[in-house]
C-alpha atoms as a PDB file:
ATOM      1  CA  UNK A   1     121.332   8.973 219.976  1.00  0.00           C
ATOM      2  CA  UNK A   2     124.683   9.480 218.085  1.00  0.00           C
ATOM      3  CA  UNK A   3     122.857  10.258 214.484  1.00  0.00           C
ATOM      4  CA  UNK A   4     120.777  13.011 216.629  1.00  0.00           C
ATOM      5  CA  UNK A   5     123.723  14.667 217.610  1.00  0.00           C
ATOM      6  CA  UNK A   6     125.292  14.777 214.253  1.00  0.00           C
ATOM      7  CA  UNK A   7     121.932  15.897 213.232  1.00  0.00           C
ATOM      8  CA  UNK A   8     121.315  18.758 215.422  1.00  0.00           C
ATOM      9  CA  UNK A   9     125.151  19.217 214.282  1.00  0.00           C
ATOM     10  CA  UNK A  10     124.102  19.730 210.883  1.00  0.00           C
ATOM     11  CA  UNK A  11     121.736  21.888 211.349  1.00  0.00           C
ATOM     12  CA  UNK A  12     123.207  24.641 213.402  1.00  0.00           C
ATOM     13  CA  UNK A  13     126.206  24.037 210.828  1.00  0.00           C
ATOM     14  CA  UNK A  14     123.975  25.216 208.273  1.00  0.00           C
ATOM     15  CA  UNK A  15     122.611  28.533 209.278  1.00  0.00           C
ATOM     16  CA  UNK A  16     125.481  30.044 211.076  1.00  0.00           C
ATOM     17  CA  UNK A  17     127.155  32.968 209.773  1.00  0.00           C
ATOM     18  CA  UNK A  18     130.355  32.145 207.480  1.00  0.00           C
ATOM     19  CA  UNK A  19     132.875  34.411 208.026  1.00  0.00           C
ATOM     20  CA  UNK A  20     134.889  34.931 204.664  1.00  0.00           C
ATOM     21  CA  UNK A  21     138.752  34.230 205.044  1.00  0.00           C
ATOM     22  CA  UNK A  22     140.201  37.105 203.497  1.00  0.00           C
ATOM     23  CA  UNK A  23     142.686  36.791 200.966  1.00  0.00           C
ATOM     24  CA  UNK A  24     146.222  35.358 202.601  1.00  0.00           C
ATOM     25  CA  UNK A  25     144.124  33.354 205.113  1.00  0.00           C
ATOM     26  CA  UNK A  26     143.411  36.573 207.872  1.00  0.00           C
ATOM     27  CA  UNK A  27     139.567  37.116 208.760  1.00  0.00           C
ATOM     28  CA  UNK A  28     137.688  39.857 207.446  1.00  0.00           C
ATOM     29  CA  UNK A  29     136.274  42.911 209.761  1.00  0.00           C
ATOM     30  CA  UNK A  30     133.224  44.685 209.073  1.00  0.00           C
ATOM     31  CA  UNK A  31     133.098  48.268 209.410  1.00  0.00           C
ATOM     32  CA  UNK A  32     130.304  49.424 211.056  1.00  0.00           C
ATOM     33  CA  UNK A  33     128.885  53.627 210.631  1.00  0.00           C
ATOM     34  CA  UNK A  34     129.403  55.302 213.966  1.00  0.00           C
ATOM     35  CA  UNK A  35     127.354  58.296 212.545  1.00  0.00           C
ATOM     36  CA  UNK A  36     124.516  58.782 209.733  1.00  0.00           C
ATOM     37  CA  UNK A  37     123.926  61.002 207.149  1.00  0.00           C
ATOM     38  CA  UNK A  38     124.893  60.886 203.106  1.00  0.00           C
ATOM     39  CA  UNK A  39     127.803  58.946 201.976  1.00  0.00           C
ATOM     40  CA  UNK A  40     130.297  61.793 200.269  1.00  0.00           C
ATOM     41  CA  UNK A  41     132.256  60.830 197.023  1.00  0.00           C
ATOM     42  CA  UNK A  42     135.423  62.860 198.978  1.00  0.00           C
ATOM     43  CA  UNK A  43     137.402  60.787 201.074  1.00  0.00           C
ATOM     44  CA  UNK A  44     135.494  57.439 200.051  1.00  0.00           C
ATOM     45  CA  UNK A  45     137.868  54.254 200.225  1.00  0.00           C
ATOM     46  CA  UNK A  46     138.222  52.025 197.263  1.00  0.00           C
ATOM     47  CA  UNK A  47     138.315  48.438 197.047  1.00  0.00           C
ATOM     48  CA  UNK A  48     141.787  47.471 197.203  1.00  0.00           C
ATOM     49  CA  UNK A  49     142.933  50.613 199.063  1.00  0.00           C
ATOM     50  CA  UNK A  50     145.406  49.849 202.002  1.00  0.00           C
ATOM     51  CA  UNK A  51     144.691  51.411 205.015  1.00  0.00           C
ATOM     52  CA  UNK A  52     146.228  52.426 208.081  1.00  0.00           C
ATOM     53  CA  UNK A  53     144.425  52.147 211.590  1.00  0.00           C
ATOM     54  CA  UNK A  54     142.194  55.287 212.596  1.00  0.00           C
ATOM     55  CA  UNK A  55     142.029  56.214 208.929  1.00  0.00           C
ATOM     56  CA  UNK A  56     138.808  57.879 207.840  1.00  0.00           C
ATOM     57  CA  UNK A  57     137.061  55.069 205.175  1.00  0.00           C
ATOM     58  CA  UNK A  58     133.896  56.801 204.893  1.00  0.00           C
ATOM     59  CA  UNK A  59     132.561  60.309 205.520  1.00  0.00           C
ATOM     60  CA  UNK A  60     129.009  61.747 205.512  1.00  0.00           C
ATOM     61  CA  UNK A  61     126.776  65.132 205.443  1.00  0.00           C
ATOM     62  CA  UNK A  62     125.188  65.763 208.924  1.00  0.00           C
ATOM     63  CA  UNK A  63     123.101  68.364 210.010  1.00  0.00           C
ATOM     64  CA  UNK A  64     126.234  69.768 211.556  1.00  0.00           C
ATOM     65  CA  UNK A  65     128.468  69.287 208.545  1.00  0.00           C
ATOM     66  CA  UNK A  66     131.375  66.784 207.507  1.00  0.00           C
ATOM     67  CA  UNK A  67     131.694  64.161 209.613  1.00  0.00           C
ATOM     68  CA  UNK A  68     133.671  60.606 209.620  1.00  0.00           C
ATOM     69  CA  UNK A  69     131.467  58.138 209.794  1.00  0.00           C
ATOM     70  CA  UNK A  70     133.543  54.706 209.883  1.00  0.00           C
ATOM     71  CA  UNK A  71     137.696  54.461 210.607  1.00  0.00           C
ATOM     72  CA  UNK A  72     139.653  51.759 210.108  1.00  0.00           C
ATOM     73  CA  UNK A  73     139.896  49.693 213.122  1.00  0.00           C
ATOM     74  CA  UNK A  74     143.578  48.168 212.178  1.00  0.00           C
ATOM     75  CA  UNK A  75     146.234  48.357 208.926  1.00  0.00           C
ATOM     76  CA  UNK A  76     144.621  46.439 206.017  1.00  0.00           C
ATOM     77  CA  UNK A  77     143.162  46.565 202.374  1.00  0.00           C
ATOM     78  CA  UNK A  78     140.065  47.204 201.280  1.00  0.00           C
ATOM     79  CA  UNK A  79     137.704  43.862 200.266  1.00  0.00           C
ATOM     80  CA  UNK A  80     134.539  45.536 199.859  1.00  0.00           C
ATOM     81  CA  UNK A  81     133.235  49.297 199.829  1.00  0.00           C
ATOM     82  CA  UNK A  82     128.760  48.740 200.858  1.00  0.00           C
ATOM     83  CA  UNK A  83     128.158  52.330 200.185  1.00  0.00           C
ATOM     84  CA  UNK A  84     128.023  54.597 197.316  1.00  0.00           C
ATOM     85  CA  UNK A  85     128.185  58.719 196.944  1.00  0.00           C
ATOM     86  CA  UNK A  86     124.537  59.882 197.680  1.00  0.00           C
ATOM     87  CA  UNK A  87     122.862  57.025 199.882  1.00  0.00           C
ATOM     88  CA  UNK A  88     122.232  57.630 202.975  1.00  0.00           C
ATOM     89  CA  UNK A  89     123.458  55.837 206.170  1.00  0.00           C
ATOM     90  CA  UNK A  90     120.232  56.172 208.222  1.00  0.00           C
ATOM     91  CA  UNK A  91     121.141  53.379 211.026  1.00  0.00           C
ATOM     92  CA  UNK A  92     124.543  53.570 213.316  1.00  0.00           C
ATOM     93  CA  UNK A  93     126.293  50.200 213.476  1.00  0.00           C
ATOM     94  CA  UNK A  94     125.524  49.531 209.429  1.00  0.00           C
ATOM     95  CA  UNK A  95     128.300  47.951 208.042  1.00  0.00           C
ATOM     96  CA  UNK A  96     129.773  50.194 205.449  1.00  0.00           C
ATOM     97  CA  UNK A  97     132.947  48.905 204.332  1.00  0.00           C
ATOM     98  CA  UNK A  98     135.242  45.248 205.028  1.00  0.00           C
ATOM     99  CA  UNK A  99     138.848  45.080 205.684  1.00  0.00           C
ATOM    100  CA  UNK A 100     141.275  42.173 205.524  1.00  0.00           C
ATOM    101  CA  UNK A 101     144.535  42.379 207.756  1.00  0.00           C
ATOM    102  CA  UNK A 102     147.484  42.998 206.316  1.00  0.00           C
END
């Protein structure tokens, strides 16, 4: 009974989602697109960029114009920027850039 537990242990151990530690130990956030449209080179974050919370990471072309399309949800530093100038964001919720804490 005992090696079935560790087992099923295992195995659930082995396909769950690792979360990355990000540098100095915090957890990384993903920054999911609240809007859709193409990724502008303007305003674009950079990895290693520190950021403030509610700053603008990435912004986009909509039908309507300019529009932010992901903010920083708290102060940290850019890991990892998932976009480029000229894609397209054609799904809300894709995650566009991640952020350690500061």
């Amino acid at each position: 009974m005992m090696r079935l537990v560790v087992l099923i242990a295992l195995a659930v151990l082995a396909v769950a989602p690792v979360i990355p530690a990000a540098p100095g130990g915090g957890r990384v956030t993903d920054v999911k697109a609240t809007l859709t449209g193409e990724v502008l080179e303007a305003g674009l974050v950079r990895v290693g960029e520190p950021v403030r919370d509610g700053d603008a990471l990435v912004y986009v072309r909509t039908l309507v114009g300019r529009g932010v399309a992901a903010r920083a949800p708290h102060d940290g530093v850019v890991l990892e920027v998932l976009v480029r100038p000229g894609q397209r964001i054609t799904e809300k919720g894709t995650v566009v850039v991640r952020l350690s804490p500061r």
